[in-house]
N, C-alpha and C. Protein backbone atom coordinates (compact mmCIF):
# COMPACT_ATOMS: atom_id res chain seq x y z
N UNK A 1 38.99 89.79 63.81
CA UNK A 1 38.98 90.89 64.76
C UNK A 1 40.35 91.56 64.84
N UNK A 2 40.65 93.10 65.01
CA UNK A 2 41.70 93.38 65.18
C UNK A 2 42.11 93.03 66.23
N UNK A 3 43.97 93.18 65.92
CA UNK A 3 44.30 93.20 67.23
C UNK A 3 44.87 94.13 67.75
N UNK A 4 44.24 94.80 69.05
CA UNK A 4 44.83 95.96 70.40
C UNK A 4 45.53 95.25 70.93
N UNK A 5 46.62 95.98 71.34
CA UNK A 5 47.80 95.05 72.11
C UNK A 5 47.39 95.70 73.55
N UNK A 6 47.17 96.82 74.03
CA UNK A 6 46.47 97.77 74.92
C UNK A 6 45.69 97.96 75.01
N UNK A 7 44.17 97.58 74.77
CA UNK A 7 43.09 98.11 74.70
C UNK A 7 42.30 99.10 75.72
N UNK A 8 43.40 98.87 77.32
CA UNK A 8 43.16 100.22 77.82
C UNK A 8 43.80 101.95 77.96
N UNK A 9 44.85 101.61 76.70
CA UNK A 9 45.77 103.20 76.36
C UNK A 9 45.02 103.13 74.84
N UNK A 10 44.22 102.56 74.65
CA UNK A 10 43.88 103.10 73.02
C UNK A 10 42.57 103.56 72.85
N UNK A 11 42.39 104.72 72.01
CA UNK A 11 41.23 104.96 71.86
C UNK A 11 40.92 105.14 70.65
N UNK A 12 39.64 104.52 70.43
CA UNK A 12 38.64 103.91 68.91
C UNK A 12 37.64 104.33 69.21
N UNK A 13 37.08 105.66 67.76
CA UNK A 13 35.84 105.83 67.72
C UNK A 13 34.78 104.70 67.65
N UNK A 14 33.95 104.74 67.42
CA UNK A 14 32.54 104.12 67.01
C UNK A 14 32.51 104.04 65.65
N UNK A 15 32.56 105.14 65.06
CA UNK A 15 32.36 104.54 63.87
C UNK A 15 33.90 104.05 62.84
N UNK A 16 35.16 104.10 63.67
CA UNK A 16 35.85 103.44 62.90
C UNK A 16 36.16 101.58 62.30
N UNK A 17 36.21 101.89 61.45
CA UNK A 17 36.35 100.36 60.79
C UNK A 17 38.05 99.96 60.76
N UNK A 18 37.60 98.78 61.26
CA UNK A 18 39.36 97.69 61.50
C UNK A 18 39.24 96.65 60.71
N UNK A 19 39.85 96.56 60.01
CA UNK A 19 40.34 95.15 59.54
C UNK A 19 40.72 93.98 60.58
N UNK A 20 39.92 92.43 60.47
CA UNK A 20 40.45 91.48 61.54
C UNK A 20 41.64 91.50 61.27
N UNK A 21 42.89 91.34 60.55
CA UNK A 21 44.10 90.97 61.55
C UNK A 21 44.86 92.94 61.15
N UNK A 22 44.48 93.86 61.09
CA UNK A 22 45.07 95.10 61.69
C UNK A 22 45.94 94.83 62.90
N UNK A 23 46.65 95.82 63.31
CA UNK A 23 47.27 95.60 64.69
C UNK A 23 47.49 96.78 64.75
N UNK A 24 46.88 97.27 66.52
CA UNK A 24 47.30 98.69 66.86
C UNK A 24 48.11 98.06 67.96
N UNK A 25 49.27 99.16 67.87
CA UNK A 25 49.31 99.16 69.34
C UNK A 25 49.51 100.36 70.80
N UNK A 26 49.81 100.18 71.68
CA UNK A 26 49.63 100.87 72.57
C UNK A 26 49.24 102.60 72.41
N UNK A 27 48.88 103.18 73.24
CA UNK A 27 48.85 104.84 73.10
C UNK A 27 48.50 105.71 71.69
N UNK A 28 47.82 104.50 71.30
CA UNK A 28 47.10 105.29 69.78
C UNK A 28 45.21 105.33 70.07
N UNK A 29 45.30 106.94 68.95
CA UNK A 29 43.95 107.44 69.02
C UNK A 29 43.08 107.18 67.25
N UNK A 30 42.02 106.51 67.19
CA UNK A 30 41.77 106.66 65.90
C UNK A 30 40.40 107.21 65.93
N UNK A 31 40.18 108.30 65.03
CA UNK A 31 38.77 108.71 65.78
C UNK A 31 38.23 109.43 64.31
N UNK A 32 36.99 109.70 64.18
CA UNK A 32 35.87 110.11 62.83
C UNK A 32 35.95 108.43 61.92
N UNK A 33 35.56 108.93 60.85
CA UNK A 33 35.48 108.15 59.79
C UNK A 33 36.52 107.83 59.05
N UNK A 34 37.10 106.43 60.13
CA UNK A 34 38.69 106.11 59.37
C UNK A 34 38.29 104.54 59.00
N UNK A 35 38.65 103.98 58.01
CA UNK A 35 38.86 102.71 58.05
C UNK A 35 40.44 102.16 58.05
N UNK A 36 40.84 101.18 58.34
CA UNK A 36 41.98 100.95 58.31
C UNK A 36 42.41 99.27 57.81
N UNK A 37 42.91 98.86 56.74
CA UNK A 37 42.69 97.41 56.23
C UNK A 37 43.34 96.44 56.45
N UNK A 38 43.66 95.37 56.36
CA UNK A 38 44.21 93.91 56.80
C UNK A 38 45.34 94.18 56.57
N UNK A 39 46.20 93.32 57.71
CA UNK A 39 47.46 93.54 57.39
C UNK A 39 48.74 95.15 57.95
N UNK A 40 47.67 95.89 58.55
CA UNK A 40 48.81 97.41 58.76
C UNK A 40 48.61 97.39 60.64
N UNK A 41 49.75 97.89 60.65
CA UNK A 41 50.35 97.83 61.82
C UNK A 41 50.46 99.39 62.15
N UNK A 42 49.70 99.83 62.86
CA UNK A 42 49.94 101.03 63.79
C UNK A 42 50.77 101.10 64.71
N UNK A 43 51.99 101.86 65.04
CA UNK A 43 52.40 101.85 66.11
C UNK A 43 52.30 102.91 66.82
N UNK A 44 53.01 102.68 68.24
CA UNK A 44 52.16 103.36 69.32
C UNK A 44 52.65 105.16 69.07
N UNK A 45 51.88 106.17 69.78
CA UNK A 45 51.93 107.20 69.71
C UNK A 45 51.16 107.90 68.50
N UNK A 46 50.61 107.21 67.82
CA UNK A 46 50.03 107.52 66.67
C UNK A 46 48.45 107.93 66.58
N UNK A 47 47.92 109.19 65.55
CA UNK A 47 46.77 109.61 65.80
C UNK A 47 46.42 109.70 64.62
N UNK A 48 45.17 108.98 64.11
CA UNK A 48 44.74 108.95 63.03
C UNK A 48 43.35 110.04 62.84
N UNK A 49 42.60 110.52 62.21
CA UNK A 49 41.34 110.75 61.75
C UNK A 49 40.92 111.33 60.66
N UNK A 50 39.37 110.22 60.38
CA UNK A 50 38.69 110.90 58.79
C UNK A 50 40.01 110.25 57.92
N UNK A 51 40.24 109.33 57.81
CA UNK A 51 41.72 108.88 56.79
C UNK A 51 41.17 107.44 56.28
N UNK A 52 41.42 107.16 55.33
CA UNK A 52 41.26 105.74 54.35
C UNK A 52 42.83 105.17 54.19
N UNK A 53 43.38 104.12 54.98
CA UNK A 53 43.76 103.56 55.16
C UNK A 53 43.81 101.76 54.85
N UNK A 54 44.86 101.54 53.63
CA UNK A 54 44.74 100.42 53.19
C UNK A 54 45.25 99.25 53.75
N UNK A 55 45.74 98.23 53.15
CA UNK A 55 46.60 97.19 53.28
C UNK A 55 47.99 96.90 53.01
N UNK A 56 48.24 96.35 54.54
CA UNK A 56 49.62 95.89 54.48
C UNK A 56 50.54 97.21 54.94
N UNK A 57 50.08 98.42 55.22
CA UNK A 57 50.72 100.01 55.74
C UNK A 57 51.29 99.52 57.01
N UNK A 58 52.67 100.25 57.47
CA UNK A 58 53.27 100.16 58.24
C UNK A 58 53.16 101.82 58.97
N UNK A 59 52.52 102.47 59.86
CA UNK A 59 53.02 103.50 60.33
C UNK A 59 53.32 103.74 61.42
N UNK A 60 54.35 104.46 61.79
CA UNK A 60 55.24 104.64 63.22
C UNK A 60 55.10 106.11 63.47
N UNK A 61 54.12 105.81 65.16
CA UNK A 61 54.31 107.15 65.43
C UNK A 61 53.93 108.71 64.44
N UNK A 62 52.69 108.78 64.05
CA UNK A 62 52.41 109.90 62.91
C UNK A 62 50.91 110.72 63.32
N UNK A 63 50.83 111.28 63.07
CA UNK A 63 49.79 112.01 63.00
C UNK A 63 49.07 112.47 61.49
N UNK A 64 47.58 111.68 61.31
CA UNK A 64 47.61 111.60 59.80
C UNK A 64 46.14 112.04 60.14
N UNK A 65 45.49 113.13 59.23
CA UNK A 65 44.52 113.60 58.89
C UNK A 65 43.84 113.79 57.74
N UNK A 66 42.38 113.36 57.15
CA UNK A 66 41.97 113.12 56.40
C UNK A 66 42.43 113.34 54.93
N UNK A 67 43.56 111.69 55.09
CA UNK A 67 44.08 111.32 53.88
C UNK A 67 43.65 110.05 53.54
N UNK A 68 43.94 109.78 52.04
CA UNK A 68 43.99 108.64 51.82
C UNK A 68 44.90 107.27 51.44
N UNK A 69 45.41 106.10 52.17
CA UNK A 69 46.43 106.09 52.02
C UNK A 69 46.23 104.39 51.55
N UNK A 70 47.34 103.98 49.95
CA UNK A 70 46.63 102.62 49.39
C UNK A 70 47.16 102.02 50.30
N UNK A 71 48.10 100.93 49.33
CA UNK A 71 48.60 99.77 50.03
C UNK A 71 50.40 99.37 50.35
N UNK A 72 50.83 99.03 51.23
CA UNK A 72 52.48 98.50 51.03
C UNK A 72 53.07 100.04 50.91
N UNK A 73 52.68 101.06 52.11
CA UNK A 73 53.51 101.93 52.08
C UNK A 73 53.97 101.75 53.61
N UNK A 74 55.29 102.94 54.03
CA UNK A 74 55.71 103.37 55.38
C UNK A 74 55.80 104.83 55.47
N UNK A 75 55.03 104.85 57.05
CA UNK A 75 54.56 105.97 56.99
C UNK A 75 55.50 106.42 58.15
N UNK A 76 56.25 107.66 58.10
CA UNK A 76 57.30 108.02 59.64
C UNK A 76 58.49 107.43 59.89
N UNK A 77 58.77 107.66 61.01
CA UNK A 77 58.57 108.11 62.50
C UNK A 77 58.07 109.13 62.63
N UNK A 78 56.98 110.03 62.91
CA UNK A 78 56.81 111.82 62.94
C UNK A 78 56.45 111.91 61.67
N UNK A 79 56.01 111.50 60.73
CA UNK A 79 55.75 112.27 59.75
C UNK A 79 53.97 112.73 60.02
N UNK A 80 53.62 114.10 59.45
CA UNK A 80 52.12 115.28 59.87
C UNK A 80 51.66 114.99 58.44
N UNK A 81 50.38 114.21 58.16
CA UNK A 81 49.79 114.22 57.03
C UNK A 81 48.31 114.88 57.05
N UNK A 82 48.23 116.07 56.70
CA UNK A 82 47.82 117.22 57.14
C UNK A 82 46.25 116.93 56.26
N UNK A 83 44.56 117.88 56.14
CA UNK A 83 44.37 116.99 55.26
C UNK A 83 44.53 116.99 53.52
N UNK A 84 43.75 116.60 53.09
CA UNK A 84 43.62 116.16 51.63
C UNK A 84 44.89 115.67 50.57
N UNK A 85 45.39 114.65 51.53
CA UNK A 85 46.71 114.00 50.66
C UNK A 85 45.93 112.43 50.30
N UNK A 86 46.67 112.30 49.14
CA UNK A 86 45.88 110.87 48.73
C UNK A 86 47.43 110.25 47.97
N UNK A 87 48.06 109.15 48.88
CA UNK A 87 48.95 108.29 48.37
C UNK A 87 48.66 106.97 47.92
N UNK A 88 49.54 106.91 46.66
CA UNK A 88 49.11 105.18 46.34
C UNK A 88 49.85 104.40 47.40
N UNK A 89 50.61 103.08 45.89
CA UNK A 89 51.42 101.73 46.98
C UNK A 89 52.50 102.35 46.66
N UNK A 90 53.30 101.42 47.96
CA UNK A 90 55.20 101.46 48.08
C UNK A 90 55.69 102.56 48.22
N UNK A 91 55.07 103.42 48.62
CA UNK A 91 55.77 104.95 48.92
C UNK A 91 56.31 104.94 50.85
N UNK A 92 57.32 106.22 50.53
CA UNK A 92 58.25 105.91 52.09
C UNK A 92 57.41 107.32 52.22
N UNK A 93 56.95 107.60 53.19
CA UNK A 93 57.01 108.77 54.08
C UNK A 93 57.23 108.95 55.00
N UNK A 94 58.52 109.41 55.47
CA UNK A 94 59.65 108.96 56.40
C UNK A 94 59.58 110.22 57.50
N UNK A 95 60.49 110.48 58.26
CA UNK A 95 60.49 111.01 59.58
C UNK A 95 60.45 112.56 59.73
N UNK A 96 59.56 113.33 60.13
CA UNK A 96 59.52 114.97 60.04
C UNK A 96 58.73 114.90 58.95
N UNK A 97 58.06 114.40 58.03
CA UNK A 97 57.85 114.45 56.70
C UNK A 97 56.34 116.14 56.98
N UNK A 98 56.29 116.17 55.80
CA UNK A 98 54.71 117.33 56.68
C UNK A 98 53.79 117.29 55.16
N UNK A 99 53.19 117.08 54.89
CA UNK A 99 52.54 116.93 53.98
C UNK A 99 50.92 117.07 53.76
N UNK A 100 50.53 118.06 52.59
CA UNK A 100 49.21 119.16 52.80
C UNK A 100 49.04 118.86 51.49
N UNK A 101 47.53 118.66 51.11
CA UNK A 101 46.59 118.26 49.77
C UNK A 101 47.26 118.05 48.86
N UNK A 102 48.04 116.85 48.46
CA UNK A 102 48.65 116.33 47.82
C UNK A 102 48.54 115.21 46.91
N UNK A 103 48.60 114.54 45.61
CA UNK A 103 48.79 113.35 44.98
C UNK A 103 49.81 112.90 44.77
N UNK A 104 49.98 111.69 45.35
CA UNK A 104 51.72 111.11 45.62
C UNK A 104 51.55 109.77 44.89
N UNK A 105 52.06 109.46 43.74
CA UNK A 105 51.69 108.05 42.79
C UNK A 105 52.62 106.93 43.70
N UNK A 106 52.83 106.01 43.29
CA UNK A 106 53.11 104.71 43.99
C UNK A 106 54.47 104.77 43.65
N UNK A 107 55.30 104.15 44.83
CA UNK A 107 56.78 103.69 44.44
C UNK A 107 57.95 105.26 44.89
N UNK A 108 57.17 106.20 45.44
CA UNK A 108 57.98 107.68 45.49
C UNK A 108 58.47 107.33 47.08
N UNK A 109 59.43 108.53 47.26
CA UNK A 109 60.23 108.45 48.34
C UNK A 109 60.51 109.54 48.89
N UNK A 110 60.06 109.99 50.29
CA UNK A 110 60.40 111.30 50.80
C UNK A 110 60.70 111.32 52.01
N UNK A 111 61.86 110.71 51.89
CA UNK A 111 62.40 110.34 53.51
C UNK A 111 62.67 110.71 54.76
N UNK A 112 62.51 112.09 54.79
CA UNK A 112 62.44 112.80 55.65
C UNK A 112 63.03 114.58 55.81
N UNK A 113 62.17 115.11 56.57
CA UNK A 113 62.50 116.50 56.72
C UNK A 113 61.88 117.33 55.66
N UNK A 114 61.03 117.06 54.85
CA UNK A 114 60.51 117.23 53.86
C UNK A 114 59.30 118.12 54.48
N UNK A 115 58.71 119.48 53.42
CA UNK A 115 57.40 120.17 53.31
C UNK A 115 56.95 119.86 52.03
N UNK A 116 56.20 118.95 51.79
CA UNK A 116 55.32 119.12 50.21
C UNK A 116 53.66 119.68 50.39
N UNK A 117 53.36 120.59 49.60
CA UNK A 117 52.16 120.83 49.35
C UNK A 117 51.83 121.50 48.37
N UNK A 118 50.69 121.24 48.53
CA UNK A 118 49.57 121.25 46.72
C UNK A 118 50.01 120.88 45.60
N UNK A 119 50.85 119.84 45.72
CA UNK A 119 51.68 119.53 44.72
C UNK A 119 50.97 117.82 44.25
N UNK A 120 51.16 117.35 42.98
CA UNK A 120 51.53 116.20 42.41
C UNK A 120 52.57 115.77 41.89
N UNK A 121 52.80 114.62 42.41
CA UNK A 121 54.59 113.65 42.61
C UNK A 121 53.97 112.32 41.42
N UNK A 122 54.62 112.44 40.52
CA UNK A 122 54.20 110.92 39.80
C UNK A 122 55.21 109.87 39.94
N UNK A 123 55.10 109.09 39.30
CA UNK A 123 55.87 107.77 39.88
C UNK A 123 57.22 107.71 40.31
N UNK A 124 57.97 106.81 41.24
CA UNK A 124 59.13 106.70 40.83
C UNK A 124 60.28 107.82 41.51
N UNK A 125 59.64 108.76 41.82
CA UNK A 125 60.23 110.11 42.41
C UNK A 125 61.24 109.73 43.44
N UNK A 126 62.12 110.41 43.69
CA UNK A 126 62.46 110.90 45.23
C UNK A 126 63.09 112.36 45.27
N UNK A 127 62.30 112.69 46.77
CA UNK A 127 62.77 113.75 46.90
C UNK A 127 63.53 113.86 48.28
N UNK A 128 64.59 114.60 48.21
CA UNK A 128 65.69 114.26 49.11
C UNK A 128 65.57 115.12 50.70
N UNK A 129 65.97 115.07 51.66
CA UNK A 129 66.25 115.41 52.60
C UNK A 129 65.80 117.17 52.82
N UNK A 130 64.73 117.50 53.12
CA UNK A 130 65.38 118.89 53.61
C UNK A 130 64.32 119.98 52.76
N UNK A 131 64.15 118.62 51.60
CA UNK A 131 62.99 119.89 50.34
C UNK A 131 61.65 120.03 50.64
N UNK A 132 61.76 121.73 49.92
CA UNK A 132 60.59 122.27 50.68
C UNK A 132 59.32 122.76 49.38
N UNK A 133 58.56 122.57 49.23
CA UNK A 133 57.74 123.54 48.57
C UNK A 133 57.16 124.94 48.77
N UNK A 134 57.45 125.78 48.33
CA UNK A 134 56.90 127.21 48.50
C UNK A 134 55.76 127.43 47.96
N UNK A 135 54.68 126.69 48.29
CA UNK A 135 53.41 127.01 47.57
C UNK A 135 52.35 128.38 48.05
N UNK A 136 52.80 129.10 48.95
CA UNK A 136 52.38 130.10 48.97
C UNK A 136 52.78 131.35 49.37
N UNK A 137 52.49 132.41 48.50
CA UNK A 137 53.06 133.43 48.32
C UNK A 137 52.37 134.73 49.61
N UNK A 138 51.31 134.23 50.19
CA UNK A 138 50.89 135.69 51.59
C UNK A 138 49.62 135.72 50.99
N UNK A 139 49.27 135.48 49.96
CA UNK A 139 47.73 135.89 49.62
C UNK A 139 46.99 134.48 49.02
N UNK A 140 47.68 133.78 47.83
CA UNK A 140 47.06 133.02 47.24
C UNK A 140 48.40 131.12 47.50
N UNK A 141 47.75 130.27 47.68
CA UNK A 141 48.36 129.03 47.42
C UNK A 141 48.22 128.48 45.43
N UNK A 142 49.57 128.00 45.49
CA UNK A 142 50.11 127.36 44.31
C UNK A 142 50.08 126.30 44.13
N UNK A 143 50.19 125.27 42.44
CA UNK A 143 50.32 124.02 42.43
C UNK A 143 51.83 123.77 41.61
N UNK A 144 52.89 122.92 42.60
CA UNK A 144 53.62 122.19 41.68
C UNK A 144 53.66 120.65 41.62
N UNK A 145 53.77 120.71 40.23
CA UNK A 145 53.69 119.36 39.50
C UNK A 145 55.02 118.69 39.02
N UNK A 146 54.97 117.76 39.65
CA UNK A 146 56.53 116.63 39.42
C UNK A 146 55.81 115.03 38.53
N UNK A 147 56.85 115.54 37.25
CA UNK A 147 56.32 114.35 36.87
C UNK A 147 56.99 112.64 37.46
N UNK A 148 56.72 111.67 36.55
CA UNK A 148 57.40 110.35 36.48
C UNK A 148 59.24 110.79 36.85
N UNK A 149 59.66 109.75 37.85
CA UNK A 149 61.02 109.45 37.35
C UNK A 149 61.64 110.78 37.77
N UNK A 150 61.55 111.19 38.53
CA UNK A 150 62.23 113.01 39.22
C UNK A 150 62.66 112.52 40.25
N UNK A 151 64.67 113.15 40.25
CA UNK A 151 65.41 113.23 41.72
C UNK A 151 65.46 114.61 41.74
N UNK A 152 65.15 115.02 43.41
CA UNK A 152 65.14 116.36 43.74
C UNK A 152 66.25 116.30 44.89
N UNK A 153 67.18 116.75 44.65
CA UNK A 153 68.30 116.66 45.98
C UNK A 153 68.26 117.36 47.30
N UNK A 154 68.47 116.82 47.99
CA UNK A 154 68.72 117.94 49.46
C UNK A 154 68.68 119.72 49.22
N UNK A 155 68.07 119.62 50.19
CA UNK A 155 68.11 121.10 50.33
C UNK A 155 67.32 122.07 49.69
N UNK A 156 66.43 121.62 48.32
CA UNK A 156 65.80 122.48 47.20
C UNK A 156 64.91 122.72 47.08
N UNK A 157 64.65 124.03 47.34
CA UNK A 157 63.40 124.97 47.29
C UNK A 157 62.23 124.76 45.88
N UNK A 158 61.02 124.16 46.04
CA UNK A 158 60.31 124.62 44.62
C UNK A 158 59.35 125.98 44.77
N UNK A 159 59.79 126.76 43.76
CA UNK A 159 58.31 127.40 44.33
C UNK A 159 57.61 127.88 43.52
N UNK A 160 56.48 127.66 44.00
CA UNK A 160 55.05 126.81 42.98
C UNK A 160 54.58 128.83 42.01
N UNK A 161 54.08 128.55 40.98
CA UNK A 161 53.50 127.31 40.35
C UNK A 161 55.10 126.32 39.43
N UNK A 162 55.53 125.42 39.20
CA UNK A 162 56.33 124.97 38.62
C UNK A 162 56.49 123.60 38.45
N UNK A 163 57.20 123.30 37.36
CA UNK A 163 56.40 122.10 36.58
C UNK A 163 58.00 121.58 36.40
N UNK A 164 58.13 120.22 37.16
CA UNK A 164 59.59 119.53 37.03
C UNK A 164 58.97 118.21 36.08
N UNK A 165 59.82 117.72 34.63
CA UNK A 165 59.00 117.23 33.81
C UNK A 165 59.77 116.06 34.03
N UNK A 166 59.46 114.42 33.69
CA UNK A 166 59.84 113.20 33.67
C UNK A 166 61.44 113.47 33.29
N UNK A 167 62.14 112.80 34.52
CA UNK A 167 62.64 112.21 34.35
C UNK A 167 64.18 113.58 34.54
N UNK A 168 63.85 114.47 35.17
CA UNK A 168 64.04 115.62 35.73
C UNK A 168 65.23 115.61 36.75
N UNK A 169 66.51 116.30 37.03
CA UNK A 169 67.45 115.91 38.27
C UNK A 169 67.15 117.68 38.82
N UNK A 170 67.29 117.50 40.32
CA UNK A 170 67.41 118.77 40.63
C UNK A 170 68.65 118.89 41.62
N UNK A 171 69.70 119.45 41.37
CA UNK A 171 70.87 119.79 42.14
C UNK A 171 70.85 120.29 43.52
N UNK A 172 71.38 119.16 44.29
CA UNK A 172 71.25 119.90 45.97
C UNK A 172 71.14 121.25 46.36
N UNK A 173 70.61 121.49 47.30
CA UNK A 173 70.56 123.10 47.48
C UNK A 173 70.39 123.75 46.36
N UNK A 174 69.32 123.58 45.35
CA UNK A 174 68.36 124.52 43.98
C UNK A 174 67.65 125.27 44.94
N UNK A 175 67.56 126.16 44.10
CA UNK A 175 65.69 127.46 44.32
C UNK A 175 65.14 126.95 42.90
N UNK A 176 64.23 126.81 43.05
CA UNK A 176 63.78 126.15 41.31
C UNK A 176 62.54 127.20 40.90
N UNK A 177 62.68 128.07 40.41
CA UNK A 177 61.29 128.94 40.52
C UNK A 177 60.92 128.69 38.38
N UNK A 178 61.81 128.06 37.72
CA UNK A 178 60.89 128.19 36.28
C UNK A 178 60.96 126.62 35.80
N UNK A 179 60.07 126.09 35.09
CA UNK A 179 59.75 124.94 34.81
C UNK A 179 61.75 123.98 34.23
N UNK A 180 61.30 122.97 34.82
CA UNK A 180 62.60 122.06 34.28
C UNK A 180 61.96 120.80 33.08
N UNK A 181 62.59 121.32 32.22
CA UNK A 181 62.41 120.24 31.00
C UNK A 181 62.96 118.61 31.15
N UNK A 182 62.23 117.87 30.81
CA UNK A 182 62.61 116.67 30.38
C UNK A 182 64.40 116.10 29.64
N UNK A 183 64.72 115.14 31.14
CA UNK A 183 65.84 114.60 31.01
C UNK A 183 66.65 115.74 31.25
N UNK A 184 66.67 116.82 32.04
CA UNK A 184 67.16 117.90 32.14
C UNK A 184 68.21 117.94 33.73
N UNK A 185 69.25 118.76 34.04
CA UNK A 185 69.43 118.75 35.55
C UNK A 185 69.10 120.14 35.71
N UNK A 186 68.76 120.82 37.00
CA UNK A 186 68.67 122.03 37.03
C UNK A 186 69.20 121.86 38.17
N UNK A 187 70.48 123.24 38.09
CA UNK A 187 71.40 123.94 39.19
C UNK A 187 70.85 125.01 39.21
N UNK A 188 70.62 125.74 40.48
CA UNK A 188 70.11 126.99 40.46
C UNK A 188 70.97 127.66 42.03
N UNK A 189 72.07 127.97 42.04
CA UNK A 189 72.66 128.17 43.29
C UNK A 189 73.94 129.00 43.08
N UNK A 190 74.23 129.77 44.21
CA UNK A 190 75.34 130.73 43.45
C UNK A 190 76.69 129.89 43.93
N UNK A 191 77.68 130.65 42.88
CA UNK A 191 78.46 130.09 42.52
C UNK A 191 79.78 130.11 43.68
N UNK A 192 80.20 128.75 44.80
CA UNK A 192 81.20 129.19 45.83
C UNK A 192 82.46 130.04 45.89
N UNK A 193 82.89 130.75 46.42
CA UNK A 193 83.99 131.48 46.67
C UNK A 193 84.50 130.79 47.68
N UNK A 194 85.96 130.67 48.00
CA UNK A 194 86.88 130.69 49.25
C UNK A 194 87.54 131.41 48.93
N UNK A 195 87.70 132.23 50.00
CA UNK A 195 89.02 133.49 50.56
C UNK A 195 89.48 133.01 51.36
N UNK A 196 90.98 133.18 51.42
CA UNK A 196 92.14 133.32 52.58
C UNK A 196 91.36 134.30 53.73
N UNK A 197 91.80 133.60 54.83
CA UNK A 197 91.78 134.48 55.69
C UNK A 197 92.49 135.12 56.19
């Protein structure tokens, strides 16, 4: 049976499924067609629904909507998993994170302050502090694709459609608007001045 640490600040649909040793605790809502599996720890403030939820997940405080999420990841503080994201294992999705119909492979890292969407992240990734995807332009939404083995630094704009290939560096504060080749770094930022004052 799971365990509610509160069972009178929490609220559980009917038809959601718990794993016996799950653990929610206090001031969380889980509601539609969620299952959630042995071993993950909800913490409080947190609102789940319509989400597949595996084993051994740690999430703090998030708001997650019909995603799917495997096993041996962390999810937050605050991170918005908006729907149609499907993450494997060992991935961080860390604090502010915001994330919209996405494939995120196992072992990636997006620690916070982060916008990804319509995008695929393959293994191994991290993307740094602050990066955003521009997947849509006012009329139509875009897909960018990050392969295996990609650092994306603070601050760097992608904007979709664009294709960062294995094994890929992207220089803090980039605009990345044309595909980055394999084993490649891409700087895309103008060049500093200091003047006397």
């Amino acid at each position: 049976m799971a365990i509610l640490l509160d069972s009178k600040t929490t609220y559980i649909d009917n038809h959601v499924v718990l794993a016996d040793d799950c653990v929610i605790h206090p001031n969380v809502m889980i509601k539609g067609n969620t299952k959630i599996g042995s071993g993950t720890v909800v913490y409080m403030g947190s609102y789940i629904e319509d989400s597949i939820i595996g084993k051994n997940n740690t999430i703090y405080t998030s708001y997650i909507i019909g995603s799917t999420i495997q096993d041996n990841n962390v999810i937050g503080p605050y991170a918005y998993l908006r729907q149609g994201n499907s993450i494997e294992d060992n991935t961080k999705i860390g604090s502010f994170v915001e994330l919209k119909n996405n494939e995120i492979s196992s072992h990636v890292k997006i620690p916070h302050l982060s916008y990804i969407g319509d995008t695929k992240v393959g293994e191994n990734c991290n993307i740094g502090a602050g990066v955003k995807v521009a997947n849509y332009d006012g009329k139509k939404k875009y897909q960018t694709i990050i392969e295996d083995h990609v650092f994306i630094g603070c601050n760097s704009v992608l904007v979709a459609p664009v294709k960062l290939c294995q094994s890929s560096y992207i220089a803090a504060g980039s605009v990345i608007i044309e595909d980055v080749p394999e084993k490649s770094m891409a700087i895309a930022r103008e060049r500093q001045i200091n003047k006397p004052l």
